[in-house]
N, C-alpha and C. Protein backbone atom coordinates (compact mmCIF):
# COMPACT_ATOMS: atom_id res chain seq x y z
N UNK A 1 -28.35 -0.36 4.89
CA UNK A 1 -26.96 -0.64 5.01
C UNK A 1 -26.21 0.09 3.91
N UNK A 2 -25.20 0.56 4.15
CA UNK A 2 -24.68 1.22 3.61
C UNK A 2 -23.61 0.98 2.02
N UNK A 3 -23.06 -0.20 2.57
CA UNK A 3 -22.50 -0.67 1.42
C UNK A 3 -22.79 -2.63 1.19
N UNK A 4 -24.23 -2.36 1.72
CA UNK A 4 -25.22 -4.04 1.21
C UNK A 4 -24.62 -5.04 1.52
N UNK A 5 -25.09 -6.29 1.56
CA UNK A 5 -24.81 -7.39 2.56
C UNK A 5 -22.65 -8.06 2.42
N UNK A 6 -22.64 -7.38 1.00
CA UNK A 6 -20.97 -7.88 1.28
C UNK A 6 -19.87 -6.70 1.33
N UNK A 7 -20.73 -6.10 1.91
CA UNK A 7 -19.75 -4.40 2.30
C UNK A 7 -19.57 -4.48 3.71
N UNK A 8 -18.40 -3.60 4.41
CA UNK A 8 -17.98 -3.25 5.36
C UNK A 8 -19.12 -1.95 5.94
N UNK A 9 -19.76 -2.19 6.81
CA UNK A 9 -20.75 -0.80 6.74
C UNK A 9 -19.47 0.50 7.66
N UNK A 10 -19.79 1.49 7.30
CA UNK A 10 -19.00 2.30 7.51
C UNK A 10 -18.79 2.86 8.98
N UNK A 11 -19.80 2.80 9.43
CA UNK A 11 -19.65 3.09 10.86
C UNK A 11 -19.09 1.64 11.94
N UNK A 12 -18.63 0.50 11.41
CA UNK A 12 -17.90 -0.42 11.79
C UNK A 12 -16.46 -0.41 12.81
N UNK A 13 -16.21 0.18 11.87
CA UNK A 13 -14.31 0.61 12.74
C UNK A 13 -13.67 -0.51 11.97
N UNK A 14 -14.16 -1.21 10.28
CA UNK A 14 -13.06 -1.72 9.99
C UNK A 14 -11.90 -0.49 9.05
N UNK A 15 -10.74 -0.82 9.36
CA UNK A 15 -10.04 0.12 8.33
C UNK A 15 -9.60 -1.10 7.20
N UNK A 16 -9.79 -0.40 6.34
CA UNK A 16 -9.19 -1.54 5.25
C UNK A 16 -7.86 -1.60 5.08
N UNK A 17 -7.25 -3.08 5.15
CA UNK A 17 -6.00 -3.46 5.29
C UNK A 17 -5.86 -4.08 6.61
N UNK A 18 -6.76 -3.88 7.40
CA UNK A 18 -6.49 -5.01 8.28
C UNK A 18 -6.80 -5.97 8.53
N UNK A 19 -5.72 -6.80 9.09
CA UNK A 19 -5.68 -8.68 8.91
C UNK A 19 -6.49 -8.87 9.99
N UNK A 20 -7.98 -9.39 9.79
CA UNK A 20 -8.61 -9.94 10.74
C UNK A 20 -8.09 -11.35 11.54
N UNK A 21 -7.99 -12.12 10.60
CA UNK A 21 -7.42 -13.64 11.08
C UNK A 21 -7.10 -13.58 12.38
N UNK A 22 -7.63 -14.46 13.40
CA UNK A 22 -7.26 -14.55 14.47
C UNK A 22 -8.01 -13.91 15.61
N UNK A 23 -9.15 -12.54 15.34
CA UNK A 23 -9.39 -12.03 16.15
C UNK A 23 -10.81 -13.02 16.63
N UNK A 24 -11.22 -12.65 17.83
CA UNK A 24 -12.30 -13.37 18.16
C UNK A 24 -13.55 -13.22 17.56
N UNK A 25 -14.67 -13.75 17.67
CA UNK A 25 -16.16 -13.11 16.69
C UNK A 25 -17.03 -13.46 17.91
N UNK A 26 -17.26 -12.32 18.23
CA UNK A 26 -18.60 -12.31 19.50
C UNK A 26 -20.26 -12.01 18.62
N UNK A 27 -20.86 -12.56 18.86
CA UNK A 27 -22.47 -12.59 18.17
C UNK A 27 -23.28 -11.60 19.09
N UNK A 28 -24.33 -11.54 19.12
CA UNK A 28 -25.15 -10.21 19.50
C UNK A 28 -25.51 -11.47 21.27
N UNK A 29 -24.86 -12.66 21.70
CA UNK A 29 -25.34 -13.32 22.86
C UNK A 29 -24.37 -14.20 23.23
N UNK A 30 -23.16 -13.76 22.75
CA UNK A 30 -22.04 -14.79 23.44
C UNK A 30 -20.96 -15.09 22.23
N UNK A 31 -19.89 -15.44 22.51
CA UNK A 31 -18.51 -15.68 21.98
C UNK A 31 -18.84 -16.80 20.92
N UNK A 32 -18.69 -16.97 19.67
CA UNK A 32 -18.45 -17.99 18.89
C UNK A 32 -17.42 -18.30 18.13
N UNK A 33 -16.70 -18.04 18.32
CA UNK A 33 -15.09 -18.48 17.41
C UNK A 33 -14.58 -17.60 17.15
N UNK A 34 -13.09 -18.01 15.98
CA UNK A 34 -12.41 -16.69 16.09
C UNK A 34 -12.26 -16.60 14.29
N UNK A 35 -12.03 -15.43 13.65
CA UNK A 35 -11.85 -15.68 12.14
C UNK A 35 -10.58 -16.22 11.70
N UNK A 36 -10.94 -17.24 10.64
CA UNK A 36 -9.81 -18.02 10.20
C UNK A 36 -9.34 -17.41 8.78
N UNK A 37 -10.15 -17.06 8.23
CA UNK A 37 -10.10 -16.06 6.72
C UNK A 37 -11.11 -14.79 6.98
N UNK A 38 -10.29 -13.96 6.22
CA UNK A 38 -11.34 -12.56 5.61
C UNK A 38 -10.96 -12.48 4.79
N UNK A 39 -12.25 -11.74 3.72
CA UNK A 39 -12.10 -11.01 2.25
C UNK A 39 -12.38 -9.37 2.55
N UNK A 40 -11.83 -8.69 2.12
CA UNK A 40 -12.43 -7.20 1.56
C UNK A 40 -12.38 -7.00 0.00
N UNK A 41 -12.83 -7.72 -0.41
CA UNK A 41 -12.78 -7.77 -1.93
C UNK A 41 -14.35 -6.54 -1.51
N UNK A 42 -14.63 -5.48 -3.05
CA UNK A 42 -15.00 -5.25 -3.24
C UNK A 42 -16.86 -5.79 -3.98
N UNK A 43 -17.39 -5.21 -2.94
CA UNK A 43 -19.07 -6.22 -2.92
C UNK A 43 -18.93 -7.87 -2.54
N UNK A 44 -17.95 -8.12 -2.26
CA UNK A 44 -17.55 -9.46 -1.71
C UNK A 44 -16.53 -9.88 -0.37
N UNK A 45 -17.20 -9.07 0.43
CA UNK A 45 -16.15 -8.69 2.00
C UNK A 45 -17.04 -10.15 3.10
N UNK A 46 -16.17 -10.74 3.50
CA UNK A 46 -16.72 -11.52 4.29
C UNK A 46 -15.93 -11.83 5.54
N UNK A 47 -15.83 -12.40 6.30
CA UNK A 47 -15.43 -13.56 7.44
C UNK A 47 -15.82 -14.77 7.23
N UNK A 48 -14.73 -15.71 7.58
CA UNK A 48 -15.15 -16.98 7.70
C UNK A 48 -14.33 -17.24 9.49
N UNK A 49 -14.93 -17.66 10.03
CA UNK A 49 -15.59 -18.22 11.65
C UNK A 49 -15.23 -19.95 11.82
N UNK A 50 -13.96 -19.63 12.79
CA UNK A 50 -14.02 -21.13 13.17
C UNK A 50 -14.16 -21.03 14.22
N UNK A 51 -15.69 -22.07 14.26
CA UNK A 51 -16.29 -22.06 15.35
C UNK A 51 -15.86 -22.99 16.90
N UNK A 52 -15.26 -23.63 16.33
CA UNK A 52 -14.39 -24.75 17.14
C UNK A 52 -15.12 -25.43 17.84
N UNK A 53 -14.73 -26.03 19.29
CA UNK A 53 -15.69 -26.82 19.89
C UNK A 53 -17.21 -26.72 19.91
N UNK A 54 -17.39 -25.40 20.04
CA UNK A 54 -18.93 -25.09 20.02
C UNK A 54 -20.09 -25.60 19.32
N UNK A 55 -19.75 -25.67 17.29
CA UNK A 55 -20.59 -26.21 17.23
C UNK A 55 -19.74 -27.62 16.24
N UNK A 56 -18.69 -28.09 17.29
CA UNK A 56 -18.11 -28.87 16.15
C UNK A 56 -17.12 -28.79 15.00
N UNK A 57 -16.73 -27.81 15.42
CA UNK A 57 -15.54 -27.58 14.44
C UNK A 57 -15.55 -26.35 13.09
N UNK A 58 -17.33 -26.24 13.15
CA UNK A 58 -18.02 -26.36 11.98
C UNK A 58 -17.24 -24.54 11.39
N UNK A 59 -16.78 -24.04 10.06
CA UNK A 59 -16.87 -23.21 9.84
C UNK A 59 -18.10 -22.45 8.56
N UNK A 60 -18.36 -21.17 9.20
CA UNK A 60 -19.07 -21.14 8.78
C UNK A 60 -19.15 -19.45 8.08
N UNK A 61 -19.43 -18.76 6.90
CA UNK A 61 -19.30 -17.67 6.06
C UNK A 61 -19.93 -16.53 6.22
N UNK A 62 -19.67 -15.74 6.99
CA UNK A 62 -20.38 -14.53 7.60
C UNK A 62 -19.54 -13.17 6.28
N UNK A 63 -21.23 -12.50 5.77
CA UNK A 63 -20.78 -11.48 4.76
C UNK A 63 -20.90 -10.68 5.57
N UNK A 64 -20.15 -9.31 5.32
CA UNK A 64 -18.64 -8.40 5.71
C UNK A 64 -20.09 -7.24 6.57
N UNK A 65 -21.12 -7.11 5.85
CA UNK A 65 -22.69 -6.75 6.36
C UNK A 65 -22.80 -7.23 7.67
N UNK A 66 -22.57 -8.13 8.01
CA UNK A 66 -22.92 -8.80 9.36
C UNK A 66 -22.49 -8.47 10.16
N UNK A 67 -21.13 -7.59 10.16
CA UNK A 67 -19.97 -7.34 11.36
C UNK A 67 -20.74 -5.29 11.37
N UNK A 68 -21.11 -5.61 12.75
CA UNK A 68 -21.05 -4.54 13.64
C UNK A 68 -20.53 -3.64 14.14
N UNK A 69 -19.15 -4.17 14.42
CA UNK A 69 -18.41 -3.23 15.14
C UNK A 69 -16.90 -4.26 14.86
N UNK A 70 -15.84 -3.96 14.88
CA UNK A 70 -14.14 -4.07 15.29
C UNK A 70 -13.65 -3.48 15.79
N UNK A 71 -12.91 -4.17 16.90
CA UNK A 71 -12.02 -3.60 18.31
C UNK A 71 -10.87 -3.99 17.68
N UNK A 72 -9.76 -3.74 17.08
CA UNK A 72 -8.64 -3.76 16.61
C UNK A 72 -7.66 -3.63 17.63
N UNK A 73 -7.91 -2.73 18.88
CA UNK A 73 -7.43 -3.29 20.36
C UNK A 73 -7.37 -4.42 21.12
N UNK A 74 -8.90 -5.05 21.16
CA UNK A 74 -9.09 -6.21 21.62
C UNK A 74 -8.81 -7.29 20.66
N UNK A 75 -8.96 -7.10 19.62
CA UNK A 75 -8.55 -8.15 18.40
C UNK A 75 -10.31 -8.52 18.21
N UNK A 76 -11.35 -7.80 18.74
CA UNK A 76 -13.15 -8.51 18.38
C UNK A 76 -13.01 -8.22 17.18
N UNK A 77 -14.14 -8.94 16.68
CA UNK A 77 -15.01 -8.50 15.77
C UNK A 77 -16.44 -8.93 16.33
N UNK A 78 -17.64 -8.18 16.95
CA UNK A 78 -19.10 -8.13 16.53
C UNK A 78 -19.85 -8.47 15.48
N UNK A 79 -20.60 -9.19 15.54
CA UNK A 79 -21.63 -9.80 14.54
C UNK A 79 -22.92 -9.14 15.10
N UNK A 80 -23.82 -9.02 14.24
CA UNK A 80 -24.99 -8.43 14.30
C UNK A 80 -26.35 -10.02 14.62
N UNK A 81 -25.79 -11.25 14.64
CA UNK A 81 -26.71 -12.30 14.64
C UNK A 81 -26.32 -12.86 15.83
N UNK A 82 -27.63 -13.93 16.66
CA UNK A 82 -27.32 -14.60 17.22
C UNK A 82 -26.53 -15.66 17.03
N UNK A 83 -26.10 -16.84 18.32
CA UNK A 83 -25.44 -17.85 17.78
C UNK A 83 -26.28 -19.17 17.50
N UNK A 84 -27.26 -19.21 17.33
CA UNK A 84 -28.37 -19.75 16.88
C UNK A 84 -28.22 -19.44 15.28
N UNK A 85 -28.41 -18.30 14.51
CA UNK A 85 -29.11 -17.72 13.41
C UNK A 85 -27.70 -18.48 13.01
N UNK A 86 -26.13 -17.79 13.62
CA UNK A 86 -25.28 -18.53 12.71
C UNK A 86 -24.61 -19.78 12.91
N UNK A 87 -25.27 -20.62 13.78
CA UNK A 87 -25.05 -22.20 14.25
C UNK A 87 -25.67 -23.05 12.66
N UNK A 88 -26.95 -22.00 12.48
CA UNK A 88 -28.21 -22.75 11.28
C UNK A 88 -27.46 -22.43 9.99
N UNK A 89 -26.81 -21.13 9.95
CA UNK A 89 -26.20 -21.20 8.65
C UNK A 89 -25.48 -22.09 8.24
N UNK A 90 -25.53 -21.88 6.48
CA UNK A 90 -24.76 -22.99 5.57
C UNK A 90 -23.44 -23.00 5.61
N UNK A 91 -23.43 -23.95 5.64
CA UNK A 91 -21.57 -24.81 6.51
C UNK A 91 -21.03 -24.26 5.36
N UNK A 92 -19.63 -23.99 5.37
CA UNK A 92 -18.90 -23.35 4.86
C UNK A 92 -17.48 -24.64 4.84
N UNK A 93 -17.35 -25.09 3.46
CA UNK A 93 -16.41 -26.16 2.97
C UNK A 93 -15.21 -25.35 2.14
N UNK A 94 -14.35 -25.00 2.33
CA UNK A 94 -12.94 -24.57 2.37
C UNK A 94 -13.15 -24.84 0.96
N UNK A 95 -12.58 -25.99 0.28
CA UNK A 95 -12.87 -26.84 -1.00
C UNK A 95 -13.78 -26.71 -2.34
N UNK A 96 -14.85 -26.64 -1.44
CA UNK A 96 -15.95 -26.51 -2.04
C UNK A 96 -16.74 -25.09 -2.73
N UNK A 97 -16.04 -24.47 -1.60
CA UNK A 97 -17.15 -23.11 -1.64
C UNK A 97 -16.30 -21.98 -1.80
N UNK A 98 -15.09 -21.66 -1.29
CA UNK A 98 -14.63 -20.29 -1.71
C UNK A 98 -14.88 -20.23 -3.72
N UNK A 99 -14.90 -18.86 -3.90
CA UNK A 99 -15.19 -18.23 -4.84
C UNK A 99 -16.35 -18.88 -5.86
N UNK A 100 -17.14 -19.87 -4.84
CA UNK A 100 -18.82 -20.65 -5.76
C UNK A 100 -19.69 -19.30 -5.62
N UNK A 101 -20.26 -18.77 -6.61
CA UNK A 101 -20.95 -18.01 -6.46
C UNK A 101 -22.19 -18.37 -6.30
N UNK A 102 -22.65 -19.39 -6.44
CA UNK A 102 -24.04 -20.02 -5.79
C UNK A 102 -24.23 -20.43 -4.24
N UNK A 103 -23.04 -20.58 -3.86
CA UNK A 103 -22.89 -20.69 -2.09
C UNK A 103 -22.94 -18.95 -2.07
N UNK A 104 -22.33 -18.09 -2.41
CA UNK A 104 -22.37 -16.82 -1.96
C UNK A 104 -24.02 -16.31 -1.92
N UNK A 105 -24.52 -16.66 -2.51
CA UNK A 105 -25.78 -16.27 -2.94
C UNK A 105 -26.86 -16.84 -1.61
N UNK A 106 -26.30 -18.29 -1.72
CA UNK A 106 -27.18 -18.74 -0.51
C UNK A 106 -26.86 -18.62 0.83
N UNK A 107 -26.01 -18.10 0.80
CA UNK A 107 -25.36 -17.08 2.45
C UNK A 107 -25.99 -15.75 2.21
N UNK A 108 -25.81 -15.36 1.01
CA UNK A 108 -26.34 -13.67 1.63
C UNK A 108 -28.26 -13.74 1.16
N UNK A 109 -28.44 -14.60 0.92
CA UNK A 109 -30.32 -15.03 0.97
C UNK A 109 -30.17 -15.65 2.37
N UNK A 110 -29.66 -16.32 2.90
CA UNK A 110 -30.03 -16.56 4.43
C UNK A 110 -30.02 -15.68 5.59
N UNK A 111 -28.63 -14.64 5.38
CA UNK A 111 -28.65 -13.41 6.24
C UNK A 111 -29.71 -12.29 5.82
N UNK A 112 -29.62 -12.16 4.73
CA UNK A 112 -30.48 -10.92 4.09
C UNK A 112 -32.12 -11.44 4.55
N UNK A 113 -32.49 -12.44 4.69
CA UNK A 113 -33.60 -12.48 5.65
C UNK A 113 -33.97 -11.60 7.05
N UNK A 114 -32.37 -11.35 7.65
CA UNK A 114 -33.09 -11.10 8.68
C UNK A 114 -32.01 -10.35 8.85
N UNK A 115 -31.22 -9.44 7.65
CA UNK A 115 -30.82 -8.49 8.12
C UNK A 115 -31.77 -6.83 8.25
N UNK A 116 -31.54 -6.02 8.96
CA UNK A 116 -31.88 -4.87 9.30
C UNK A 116 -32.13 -3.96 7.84
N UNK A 117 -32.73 -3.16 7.40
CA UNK A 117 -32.54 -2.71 6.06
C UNK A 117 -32.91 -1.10 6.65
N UNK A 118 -31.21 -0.04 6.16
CA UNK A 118 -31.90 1.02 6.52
C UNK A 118 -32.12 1.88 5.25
């Protein structure tokens, strides 16, 4: 990967400066919510995913590595995981967790398991 689990990988189609919020987040097997926050902070680019009815409301912290592809037409964003892999990920508490760097850590040790390494 090109710019490691909290980078935008470059062949994405994100341009920087654009407001994700709102667009939908499709997983590598079906629709799971839409983003409620993004970061492009530098080594710290993420999505956060409200998942809504699906799994409960639950939101949950997808690093900026994970996104595949953006349709800035359609308003997508692509995830590279199933909705399984990110149903299991660590719940993501508004409160609690933005800028904890020990939650960051244990999001990108849960993806970095089973992300792709080129």
């Amino acid at each position: 990967m090109e710019n490691g689990m909290w980078g935008y990988q470059a062949n994405s189609g994100y341009q920087v400066g654009t407001d994700l919020s709102g667009y939908k987040v499709e997983a590598t097997d079906g629709h799971i919510g839409k983003v409620d926050k993004h970061s492009e902070d530098v080594d710290a680019g993420y999505i956060v995913v409200d998942t809504g009815p699906w799994i409960f409301g639950k939101h949950v912290l997808l690093p900026a590595g994970t996104i595949t592809s953006v349709d800035s037409d359609n308003r997508t964003v692509q995830v590279g995981r199933t909705k399984d892999e990110i149903k299991d990920s660590p719940e993501f508490d508004r409160d609690k967790h933005t800028g904890d760097a020990d939650y960051h850590q244990q999001v990108g040790a849960y993806y970095d398991n089973g992300m792709p390494h080129s």
